[in-house]
N, C-alpha and C. Protein backbone atom coordinates (compact mmCIF):
# COMPACT_ATOMS: atom_id res chain seq x y z
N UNK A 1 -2.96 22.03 5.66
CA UNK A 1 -3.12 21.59 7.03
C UNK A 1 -4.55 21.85 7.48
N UNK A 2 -5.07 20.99 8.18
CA UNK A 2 -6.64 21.38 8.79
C UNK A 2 -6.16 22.02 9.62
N UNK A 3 -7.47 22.67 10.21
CA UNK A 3 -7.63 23.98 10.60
C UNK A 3 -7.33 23.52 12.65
N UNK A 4 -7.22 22.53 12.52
CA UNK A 4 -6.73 22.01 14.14
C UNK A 4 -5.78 22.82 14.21
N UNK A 5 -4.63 22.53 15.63
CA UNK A 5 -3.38 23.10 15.77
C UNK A 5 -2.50 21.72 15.57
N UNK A 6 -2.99 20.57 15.88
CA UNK A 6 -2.28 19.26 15.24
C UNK A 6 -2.70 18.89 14.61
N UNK A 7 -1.72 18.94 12.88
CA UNK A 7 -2.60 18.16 11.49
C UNK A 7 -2.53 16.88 11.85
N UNK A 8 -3.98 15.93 10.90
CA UNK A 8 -4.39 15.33 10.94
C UNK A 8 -3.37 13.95 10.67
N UNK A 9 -3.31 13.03 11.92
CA UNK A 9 -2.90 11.99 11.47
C UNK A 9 -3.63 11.07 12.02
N UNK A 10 -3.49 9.86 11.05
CA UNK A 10 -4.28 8.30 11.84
C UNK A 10 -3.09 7.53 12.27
N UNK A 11 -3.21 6.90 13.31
CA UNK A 11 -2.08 5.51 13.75
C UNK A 11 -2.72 4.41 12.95
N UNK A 12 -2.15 3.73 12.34
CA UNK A 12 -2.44 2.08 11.91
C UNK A 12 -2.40 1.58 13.34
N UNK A 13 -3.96 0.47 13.51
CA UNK A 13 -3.96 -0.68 14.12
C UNK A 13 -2.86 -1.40 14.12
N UNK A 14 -2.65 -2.19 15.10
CA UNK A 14 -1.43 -3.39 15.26
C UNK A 14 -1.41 -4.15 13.88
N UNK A 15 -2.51 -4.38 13.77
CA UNK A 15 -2.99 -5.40 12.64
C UNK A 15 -2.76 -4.97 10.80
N UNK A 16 -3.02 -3.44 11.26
CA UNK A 16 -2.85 -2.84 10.20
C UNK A 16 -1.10 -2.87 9.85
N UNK A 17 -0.57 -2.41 11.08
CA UNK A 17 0.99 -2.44 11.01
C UNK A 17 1.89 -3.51 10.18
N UNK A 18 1.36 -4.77 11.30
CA UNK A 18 1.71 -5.91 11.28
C UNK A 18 1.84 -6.20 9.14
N UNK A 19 0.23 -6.06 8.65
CA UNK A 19 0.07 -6.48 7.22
C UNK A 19 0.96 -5.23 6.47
N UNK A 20 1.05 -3.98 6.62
CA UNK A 20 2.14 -2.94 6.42
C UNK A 20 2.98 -3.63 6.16
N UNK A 21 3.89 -4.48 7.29
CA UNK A 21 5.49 -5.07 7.21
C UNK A 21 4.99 -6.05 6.18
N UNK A 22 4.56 -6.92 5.81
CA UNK A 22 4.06 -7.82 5.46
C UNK A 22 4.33 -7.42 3.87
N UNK A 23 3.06 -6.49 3.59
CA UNK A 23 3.38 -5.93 2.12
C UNK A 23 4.53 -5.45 2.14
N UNK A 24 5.40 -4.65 2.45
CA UNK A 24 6.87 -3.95 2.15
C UNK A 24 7.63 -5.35 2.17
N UNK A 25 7.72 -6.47 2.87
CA UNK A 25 8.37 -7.39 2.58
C UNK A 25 8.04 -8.00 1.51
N UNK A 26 6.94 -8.29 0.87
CA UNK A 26 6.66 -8.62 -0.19
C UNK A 26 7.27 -8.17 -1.13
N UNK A 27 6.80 -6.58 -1.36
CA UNK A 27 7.47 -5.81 -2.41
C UNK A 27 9.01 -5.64 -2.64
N UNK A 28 9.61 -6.05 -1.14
CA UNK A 28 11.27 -6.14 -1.74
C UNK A 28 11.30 -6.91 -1.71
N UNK A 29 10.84 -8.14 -1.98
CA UNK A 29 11.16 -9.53 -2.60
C UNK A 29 10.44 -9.48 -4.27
N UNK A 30 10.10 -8.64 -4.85
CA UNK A 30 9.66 -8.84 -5.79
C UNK A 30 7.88 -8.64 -6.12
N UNK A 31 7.31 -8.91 -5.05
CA UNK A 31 5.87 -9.17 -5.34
C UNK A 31 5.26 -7.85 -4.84
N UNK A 32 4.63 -7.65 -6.20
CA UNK A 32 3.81 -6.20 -5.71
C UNK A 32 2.29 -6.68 -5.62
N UNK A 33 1.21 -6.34 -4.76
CA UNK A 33 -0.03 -6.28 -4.65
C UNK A 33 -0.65 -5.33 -5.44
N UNK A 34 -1.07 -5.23 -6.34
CA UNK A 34 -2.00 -4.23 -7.18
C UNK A 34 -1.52 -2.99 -7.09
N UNK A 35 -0.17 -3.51 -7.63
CA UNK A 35 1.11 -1.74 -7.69
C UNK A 35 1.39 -1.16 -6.59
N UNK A 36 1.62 -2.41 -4.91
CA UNK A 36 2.18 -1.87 -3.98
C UNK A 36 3.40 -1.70 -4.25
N UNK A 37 4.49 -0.65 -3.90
CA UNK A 37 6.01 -0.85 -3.66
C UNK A 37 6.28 -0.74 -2.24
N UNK A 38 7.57 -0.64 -2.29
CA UNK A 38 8.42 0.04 -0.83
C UNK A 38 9.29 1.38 -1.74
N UNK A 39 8.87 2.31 -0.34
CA UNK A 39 9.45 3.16 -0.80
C UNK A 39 10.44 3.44 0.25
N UNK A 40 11.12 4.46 0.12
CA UNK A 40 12.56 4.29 0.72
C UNK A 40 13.02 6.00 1.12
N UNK A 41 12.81 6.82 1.74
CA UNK A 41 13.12 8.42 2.05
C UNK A 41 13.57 8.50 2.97
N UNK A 42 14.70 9.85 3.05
CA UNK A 42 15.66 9.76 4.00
C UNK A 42 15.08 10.17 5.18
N UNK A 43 15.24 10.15 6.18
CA UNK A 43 15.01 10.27 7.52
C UNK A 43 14.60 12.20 7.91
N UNK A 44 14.52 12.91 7.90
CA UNK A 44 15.18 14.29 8.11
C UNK A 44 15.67 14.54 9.16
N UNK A 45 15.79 13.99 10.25
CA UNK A 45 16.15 13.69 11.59
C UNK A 45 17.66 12.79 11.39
N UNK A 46 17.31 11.81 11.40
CA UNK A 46 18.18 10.50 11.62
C UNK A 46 19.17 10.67 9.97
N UNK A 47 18.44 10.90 9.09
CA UNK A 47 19.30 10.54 7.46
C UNK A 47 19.45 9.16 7.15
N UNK A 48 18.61 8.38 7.73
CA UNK A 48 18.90 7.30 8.02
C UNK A 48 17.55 6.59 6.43
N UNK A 49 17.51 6.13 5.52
CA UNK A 49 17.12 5.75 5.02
C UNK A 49 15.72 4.95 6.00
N UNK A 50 14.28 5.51 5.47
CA UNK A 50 13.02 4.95 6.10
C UNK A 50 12.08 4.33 5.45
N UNK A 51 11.81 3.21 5.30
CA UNK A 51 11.27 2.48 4.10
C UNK A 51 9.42 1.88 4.58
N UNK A 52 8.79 2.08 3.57
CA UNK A 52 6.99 1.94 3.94
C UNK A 52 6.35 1.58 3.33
N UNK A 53 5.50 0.64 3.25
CA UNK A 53 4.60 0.50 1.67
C UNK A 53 3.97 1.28 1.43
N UNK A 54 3.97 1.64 0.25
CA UNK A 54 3.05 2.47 -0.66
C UNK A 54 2.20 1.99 -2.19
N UNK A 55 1.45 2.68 -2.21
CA UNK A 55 0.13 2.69 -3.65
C UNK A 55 0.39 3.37 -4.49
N UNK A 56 1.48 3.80 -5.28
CA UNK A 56 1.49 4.75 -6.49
C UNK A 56 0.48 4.84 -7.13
N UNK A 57 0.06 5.56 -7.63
CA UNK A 57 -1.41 6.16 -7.96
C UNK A 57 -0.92 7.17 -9.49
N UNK A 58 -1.45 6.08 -10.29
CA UNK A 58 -1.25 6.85 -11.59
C UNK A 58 -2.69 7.05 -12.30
N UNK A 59 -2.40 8.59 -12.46
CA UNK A 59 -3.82 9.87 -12.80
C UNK A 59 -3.26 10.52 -13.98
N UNK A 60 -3.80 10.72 -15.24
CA UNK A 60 -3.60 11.20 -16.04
C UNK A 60 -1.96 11.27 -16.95
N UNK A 61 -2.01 9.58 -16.37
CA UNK A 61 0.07 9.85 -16.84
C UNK A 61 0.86 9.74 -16.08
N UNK A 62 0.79 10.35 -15.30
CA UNK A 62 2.09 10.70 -13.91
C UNK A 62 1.38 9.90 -13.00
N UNK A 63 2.41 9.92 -12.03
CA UNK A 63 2.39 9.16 -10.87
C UNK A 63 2.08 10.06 -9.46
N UNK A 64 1.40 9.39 -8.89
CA UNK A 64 1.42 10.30 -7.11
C UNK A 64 1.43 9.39 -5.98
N UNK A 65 1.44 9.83 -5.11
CA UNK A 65 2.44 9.16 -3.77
C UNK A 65 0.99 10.26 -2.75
N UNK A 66 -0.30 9.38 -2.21
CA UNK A 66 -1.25 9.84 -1.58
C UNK A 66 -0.88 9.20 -0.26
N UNK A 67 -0.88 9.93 0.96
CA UNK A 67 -0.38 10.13 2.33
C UNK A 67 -2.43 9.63 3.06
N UNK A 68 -2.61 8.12 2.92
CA UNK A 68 -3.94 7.97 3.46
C UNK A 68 -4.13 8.57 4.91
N UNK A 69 -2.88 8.43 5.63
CA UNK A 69 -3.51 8.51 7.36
C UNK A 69 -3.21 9.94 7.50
N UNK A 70 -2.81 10.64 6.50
CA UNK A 70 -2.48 12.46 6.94
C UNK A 70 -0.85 12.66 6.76
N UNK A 71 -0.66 13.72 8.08
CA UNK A 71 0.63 14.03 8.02
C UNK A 71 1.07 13.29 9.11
N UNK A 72 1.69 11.93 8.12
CA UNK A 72 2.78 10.25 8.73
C UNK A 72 4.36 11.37 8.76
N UNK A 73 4.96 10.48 9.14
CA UNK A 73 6.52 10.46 9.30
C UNK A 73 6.91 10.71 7.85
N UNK A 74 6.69 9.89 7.05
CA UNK A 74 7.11 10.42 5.58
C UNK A 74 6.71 11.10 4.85
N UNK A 75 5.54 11.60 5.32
CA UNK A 75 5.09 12.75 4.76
C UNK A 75 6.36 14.02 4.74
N UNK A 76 6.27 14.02 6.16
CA UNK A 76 7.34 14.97 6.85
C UNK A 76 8.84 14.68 6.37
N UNK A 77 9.26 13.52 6.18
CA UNK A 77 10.24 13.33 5.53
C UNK A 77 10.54 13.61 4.22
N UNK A 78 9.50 13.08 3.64
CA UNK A 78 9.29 13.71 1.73
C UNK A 78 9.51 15.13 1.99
N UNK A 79 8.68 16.01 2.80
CA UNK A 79 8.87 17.67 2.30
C UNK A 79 10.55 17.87 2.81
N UNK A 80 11.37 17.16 3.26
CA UNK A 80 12.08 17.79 3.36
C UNK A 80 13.40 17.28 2.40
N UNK A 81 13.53 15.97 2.05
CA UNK A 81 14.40 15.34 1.43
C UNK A 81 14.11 15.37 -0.26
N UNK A 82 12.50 15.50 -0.93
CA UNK A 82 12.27 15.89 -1.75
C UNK A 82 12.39 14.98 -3.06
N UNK A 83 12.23 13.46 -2.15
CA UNK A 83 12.91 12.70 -3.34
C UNK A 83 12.69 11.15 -2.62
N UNK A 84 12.64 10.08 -2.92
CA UNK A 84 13.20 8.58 -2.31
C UNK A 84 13.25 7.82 -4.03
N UNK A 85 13.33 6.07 -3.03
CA UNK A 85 13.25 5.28 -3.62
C UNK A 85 11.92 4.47 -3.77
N UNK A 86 11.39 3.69 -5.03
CA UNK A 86 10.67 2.77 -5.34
C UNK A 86 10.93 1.61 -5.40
N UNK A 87 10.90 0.21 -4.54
CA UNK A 87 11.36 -0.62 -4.75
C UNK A 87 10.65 -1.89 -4.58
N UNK A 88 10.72 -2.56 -6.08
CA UNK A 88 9.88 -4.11 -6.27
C UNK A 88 10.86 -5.10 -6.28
N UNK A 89 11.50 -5.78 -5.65
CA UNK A 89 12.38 -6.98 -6.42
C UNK A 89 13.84 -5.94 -6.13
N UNK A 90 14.32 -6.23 -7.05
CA UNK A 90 15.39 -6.06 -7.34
C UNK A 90 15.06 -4.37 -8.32
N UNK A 91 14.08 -4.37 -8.50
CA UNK A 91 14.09 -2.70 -9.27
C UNK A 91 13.64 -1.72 -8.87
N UNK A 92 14.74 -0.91 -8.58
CA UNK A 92 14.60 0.17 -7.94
C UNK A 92 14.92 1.76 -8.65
N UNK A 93 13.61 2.50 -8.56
CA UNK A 93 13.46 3.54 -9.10
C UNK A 93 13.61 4.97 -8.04
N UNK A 94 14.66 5.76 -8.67
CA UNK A 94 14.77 7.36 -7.97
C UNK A 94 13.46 7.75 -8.34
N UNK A 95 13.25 8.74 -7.68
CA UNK A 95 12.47 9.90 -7.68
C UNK A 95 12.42 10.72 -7.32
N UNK A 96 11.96 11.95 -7.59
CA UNK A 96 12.07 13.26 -7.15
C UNK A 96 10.34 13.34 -7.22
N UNK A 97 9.74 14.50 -5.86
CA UNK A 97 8.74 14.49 -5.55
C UNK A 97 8.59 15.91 -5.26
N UNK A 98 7.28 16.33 -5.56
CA UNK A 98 6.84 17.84 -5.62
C UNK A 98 5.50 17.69 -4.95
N UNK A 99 4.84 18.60 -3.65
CA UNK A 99 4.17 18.07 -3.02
C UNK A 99 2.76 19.15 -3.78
N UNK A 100 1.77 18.42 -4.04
CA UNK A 100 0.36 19.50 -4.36
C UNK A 100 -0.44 20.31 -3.34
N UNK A 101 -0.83 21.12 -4.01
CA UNK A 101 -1.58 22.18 -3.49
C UNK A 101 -2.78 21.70 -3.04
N UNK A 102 -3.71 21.66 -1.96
CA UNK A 102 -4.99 21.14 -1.93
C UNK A 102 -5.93 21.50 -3.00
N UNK A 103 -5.75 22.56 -3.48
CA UNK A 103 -6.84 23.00 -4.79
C UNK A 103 -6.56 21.65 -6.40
N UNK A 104 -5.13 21.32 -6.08
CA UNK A 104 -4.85 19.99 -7.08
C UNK A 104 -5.43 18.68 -6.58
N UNK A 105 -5.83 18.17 -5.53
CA UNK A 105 -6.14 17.33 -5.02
C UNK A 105 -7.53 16.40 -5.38
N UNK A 106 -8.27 17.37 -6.15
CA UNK A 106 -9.46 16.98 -5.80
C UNK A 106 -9.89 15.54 -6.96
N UNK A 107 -9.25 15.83 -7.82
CA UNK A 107 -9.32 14.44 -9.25
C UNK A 107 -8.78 13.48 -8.66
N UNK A 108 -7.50 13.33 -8.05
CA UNK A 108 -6.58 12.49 -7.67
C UNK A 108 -7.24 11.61 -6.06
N UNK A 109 -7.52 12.63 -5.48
CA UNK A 109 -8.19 11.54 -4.39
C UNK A 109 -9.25 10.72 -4.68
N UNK A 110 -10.56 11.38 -5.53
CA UNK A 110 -11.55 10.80 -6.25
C UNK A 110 -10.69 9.27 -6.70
N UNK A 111 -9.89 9.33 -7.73
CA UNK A 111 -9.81 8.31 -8.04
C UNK A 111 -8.57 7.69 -7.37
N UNK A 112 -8.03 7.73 -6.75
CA UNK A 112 -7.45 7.49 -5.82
C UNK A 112 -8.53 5.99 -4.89
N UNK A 113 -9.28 7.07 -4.53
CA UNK A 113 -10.48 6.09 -3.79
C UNK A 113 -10.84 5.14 -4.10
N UNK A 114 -11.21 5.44 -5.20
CA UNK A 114 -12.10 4.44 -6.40
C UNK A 114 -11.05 3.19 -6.27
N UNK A 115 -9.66 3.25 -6.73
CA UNK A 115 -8.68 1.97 -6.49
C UNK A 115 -8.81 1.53 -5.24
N UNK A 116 -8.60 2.27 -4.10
CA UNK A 116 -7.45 2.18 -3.13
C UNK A 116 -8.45 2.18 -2.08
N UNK A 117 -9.80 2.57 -1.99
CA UNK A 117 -10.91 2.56 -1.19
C UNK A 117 -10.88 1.62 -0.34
N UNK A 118 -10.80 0.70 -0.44
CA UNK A 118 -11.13 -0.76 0.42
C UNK A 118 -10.46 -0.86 0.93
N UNK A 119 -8.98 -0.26 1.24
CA UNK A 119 -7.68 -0.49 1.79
C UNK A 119 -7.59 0.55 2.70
N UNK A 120 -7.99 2.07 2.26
CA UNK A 120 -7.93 3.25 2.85
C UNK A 120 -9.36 3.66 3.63
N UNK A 121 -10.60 3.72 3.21
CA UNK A 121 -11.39 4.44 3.49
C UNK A 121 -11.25 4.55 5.00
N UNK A 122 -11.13 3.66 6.06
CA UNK A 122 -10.99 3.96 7.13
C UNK A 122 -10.40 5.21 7.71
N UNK A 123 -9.16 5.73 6.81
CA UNK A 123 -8.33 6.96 7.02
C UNK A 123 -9.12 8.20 6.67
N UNK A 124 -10.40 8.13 5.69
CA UNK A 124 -10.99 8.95 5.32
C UNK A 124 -12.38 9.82 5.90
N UNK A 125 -12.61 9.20 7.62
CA UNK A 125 -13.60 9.61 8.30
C UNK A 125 -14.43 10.07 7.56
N UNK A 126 -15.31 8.75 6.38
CA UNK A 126 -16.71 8.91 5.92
C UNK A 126 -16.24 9.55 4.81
N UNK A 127 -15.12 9.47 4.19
CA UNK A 127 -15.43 10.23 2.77
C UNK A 127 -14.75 9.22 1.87
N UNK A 128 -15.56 8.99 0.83
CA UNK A 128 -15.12 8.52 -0.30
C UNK A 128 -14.99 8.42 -1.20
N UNK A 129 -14.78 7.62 -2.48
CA UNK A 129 -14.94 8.31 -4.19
C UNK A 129 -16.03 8.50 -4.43
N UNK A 130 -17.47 7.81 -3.64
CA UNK A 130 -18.84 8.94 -4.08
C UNK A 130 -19.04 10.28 -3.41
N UNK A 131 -18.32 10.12 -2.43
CA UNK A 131 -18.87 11.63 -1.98
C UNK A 131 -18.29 12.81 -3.01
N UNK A 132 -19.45 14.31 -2.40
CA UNK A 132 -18.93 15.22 -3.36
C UNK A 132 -17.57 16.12 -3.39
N UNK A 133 -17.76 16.80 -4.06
CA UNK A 133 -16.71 17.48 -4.16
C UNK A 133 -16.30 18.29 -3.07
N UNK A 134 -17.29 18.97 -2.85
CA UNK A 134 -16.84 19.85 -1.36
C UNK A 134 -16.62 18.78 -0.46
N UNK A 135 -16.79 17.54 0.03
CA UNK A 135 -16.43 16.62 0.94
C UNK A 135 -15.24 16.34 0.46
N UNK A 136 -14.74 15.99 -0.49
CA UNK A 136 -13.77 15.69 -1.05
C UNK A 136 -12.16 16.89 -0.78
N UNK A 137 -12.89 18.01 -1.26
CA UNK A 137 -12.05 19.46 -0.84
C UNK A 137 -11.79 19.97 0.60
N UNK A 138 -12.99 19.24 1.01
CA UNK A 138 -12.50 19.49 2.90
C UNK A 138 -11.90 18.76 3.48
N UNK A 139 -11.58 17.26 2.94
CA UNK A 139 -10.74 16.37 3.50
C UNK A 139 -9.26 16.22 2.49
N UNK A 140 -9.13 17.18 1.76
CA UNK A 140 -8.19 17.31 0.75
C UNK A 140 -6.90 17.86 2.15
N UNK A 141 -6.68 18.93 3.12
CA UNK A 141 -5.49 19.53 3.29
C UNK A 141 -5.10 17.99 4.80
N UNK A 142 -6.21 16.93 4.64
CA UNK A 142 -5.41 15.94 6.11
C UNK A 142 -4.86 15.12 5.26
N UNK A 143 -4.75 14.97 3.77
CA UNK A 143 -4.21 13.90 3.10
C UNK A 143 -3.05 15.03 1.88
N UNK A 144 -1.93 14.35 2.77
CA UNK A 144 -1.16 15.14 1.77
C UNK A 144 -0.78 14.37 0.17
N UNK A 145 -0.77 15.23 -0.75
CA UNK A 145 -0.09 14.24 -2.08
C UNK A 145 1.59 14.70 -2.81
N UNK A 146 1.72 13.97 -3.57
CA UNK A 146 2.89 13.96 -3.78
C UNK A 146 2.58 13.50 -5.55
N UNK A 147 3.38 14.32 -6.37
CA UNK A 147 3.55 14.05 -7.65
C UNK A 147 5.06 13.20 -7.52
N UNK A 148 5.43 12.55 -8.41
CA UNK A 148 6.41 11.84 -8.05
C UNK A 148 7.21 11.80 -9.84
N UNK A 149 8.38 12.10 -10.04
CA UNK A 149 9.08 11.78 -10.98
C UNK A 149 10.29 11.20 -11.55
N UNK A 150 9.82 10.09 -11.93
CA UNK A 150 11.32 8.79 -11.84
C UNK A 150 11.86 9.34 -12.45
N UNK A 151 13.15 9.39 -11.79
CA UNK A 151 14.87 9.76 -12.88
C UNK A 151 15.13 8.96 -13.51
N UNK A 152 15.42 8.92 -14.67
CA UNK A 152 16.08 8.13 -15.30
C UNK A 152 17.69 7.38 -15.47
């Protein structure tokens, strides 16, 4: 958590929203954008199944689930349900999710960026896959991550 008393979140623009629904409808019809899905986590409030597009972000093998605007609704939902769905089409993958330490963060946002830059940097108030490492490590605890592991 940054060092505020309210961690860091961004609101999506209307516009931003609007193309949000847009991609998640895509992706449950089948069409992913450069490995968008919908993902799918339970509510912790409601239990109510909450579904969002997302960028799976595969680093060294595994998969991660990077939180661009901070601590969102599903952020908060992931730490507590510990798990959702992946869904393209008709295929839909469990998962179970383990959230990282900011000291793990620092490879994964780097390249994280490097993909996902053009889509995100706005969330990143001036930091990006060139900046350094200590920029990188100080904007590591407003972006939460998530390791993610499909059940089989």
């Amino acid at each position: 958590m940054s060092s505020t008393t309210t961690p860091y979140y961004r609101k999506g623009s209307p516009l931003n929203v609007r193309l949000n629904s847009v991609i998640g409808w895509l992706a449950r019809h089948g069409i992913s954008l450069m490995g968008s899905a919908e993902m799918s986590v339970r509510g912790r409030k409601s239990g109510q199944m909450q579904r969002i597009p997302v960028n799976p972000h595969t680093y060294e093998g595994a998969q991660y689930l990077v939180s661009a605007r901070g601590h969102s609704q599903w952020v908060r939902n992931m730490r507590v349900a510990g798990g959702g769905e992946l869904r393209v089409g008709r295929k839909v993958r469990e998962f179970s999710a383990v959230e990282l330490s900011d000291e793990e963060k620092l490879p994964l946002l780097r390249t994280y960026l490097e993909k996902w830059g053009w889509e995100v940097n706005q969330y990143f108030n001036g930091v990006t896959a060139k900046s350094t490492d200590e920029e990188l490590i100080a904007a590591a605890p407003d972006h939460p991550v998530f390791r993610i592991t499909v059940k089989s």
